[in-house]
Protein backbone atom coordinates (compact mmCIF):
# COMPACT_ATOMS: atom_id res chain seq x y z
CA UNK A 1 -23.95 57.31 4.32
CA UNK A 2 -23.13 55.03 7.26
CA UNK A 3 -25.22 52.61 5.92
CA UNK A 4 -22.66 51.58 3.01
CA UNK A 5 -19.54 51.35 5.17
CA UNK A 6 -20.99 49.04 7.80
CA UNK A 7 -22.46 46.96 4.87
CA UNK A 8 -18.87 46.94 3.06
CA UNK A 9 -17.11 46.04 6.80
CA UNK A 10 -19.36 43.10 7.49
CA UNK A 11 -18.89 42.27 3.93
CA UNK A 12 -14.99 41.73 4.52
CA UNK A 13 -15.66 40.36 7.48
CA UNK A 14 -17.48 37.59 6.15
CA UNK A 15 -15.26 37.47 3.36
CA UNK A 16 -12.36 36.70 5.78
CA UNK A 17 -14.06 34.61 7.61
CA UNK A 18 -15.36 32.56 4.54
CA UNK A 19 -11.75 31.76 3.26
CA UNK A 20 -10.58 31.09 6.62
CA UNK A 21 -12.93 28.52 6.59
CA UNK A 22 -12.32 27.38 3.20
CA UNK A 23 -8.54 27.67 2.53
CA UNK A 24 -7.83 24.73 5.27
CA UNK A 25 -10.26 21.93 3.07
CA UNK A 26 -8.93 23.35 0.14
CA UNK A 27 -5.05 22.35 0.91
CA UNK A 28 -5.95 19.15 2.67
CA UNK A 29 -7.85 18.47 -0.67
CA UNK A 30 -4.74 19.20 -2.66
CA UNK A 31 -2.81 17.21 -0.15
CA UNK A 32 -4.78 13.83 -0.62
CA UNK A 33 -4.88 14.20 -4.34
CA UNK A 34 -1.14 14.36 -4.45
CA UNK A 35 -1.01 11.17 -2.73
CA UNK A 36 -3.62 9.43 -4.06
CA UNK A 37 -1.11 9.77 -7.41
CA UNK A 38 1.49 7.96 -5.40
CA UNK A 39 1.21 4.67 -6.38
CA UNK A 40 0.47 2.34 -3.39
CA UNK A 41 2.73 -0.46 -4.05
CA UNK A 42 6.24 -0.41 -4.54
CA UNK A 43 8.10 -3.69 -5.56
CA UNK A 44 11.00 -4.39 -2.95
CA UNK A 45 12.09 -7.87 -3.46
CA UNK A 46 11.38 -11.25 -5.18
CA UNK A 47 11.93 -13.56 -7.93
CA UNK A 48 10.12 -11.35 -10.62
CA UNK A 49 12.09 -9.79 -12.91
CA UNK A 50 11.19 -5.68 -12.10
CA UNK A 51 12.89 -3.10 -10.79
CA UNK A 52 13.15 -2.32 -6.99
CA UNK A 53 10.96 0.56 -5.93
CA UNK A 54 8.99 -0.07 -9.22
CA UNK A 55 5.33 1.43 -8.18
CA UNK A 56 1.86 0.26 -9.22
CA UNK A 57 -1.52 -1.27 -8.48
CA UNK A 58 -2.35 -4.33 -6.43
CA UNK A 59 -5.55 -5.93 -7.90
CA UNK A 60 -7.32 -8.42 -5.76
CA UNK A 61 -9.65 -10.48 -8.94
CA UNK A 62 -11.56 -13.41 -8.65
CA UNK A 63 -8.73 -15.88 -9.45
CA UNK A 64 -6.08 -13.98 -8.09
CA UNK A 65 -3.38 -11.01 -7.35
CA UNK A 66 -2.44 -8.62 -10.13
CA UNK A 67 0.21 -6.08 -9.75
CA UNK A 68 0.60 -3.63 -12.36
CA UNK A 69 3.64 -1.39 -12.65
CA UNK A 70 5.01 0.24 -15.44
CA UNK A 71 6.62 -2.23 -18.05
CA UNK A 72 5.91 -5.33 -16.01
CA UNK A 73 2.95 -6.67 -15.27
CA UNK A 74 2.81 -9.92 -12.47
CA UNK A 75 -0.15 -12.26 -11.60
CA UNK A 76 -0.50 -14.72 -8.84
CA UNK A 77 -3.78 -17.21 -8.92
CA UNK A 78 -4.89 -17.65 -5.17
CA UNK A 79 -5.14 -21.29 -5.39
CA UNK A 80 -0.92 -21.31 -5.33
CA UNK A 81 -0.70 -19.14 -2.79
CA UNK A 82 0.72 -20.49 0.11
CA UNK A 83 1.69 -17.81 2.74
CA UNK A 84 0.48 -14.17 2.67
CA UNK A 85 1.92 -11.72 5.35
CA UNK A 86 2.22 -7.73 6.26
CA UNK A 87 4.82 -7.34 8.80
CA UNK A 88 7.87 -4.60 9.61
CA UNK A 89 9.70 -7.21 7.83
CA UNK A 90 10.80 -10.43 5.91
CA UNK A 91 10.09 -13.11 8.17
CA UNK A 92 12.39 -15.98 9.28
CA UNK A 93 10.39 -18.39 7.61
CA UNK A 94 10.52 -16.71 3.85
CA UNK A 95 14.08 -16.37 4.46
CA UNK A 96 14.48 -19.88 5.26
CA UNK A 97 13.01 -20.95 2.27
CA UNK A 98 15.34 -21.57 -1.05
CA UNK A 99 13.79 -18.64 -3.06
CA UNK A 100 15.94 -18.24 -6.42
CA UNK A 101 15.86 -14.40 -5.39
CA UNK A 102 16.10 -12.34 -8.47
CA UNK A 103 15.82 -8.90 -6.03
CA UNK A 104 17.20 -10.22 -2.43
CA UNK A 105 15.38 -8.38 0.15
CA UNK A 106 17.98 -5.61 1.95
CA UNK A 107 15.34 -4.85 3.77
CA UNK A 108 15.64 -3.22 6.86
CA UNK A 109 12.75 -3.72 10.21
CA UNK A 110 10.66 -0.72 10.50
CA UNK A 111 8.33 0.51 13.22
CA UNK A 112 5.38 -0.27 11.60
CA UNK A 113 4.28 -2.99 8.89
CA UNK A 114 5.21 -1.97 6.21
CA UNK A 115 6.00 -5.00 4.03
CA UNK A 116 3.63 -7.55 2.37
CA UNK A 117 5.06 -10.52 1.01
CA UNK A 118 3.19 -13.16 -1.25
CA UNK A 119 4.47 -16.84 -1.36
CA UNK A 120 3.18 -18.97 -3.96
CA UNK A 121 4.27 -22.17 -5.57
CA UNK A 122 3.62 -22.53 -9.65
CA UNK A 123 3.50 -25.52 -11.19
CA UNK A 124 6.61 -26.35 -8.76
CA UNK A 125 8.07 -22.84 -9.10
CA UNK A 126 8.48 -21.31 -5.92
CA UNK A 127 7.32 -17.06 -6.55
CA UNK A 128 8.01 -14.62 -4.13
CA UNK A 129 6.91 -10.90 -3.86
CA UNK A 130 7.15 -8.22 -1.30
CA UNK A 131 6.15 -4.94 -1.33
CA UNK A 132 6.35 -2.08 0.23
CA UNK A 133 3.08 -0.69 1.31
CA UNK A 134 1.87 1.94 4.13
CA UNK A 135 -0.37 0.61 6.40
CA UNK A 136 -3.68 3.05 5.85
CA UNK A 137 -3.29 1.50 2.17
CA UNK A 138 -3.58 -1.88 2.52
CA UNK A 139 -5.99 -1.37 5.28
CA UNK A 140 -8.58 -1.73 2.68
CA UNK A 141 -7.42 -4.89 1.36
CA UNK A 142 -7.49 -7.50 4.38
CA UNK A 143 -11.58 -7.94 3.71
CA UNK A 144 -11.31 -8.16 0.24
CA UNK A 145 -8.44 -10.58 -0.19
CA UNK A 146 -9.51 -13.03 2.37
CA UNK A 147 -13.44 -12.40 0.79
CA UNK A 148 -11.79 -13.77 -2.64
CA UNK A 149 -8.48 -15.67 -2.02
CA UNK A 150 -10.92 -17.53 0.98
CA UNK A 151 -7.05 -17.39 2.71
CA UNK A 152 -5.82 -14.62 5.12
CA UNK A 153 -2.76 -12.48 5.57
CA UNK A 154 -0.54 -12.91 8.51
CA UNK A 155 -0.29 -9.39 10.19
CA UNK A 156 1.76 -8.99 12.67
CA UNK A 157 1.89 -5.62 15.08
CA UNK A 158 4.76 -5.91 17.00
CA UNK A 159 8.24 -7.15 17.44
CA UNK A 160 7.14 -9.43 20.11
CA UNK A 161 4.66 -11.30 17.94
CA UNK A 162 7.33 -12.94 15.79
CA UNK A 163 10.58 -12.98 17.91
């Protein structure tokens, strides 16, 4: 008879000790699927016609960027682009330039880079997009752009890079 009881107390045991184990991967799974639902991208400024905080997908093709977000759709070919950069903010130099803002940027400078702004020039047209993007998401995309665009994006770590 004392054989069942020890049985059934290492079986809790190991029951416990299997969910201990398991009930931390299976939250931090839960956490990551919630934000991989998040869309990456959120429009903040620019001369496009969309909504601020409008969220989507940044494609990197062969000829160029696509964002999709819903109701508006936005391509840029690489061979207009002329300035790509991720940075806390909008630089000096965008904000210099005569950009027929439809969204002005109200943006504010954060701690980290957070913003990645597009300049391209379109058959004369000068096109201008930010978004807002967390850095461990466009992490991925510095390779890839500069494998296809054969251009790079300005990043910039600190404030003292671009005071």
């Amino acid at each position: 008879m004392m054989m069942p009881h020890c049985m059934t107390k290492r079986m809790a045991v190991s029951m416990g000790l299997l969910m201990a184990l398991f009930l931390p991967i299976g939250s931090s799974y839960a956490k990551h699927k919630n934000s991989a639902e998040e869309p990456p991208f959120l429009y903040q400024a620019g001369t496009e016609d969309i909504p601020k905080g409008c969220g989507g997908k940044l494609e990197v093709l062969k000829e160029g960027f696509a964002f999709h977000c819903p109701g508006k759709d936005i391509t840029l070919p690489y061979s207009a682009i002329t300035l790509m950069q991720f940075r806390p903010d909008v630089s000096p130099e965008v904000m210099a330039m005569k950009v027929p803002w439809v969204l002005a940027p109200g943006l504010t400078r954060v701690r980290e880079n957070k913003y990645f702004t597009i300049v391209s020039n379109v058959h004369g047209k000068l096109r201008v997009v930010v978004f807002r993007v967390d850095e461990n998401n466009m992490r991925p995309y510095f390779a890839e752009i500069e494998l296809e665009s054969g251009k790079s994006v300005q990043e910039f770590r600190s404030y003292d890079e671009f005071q």
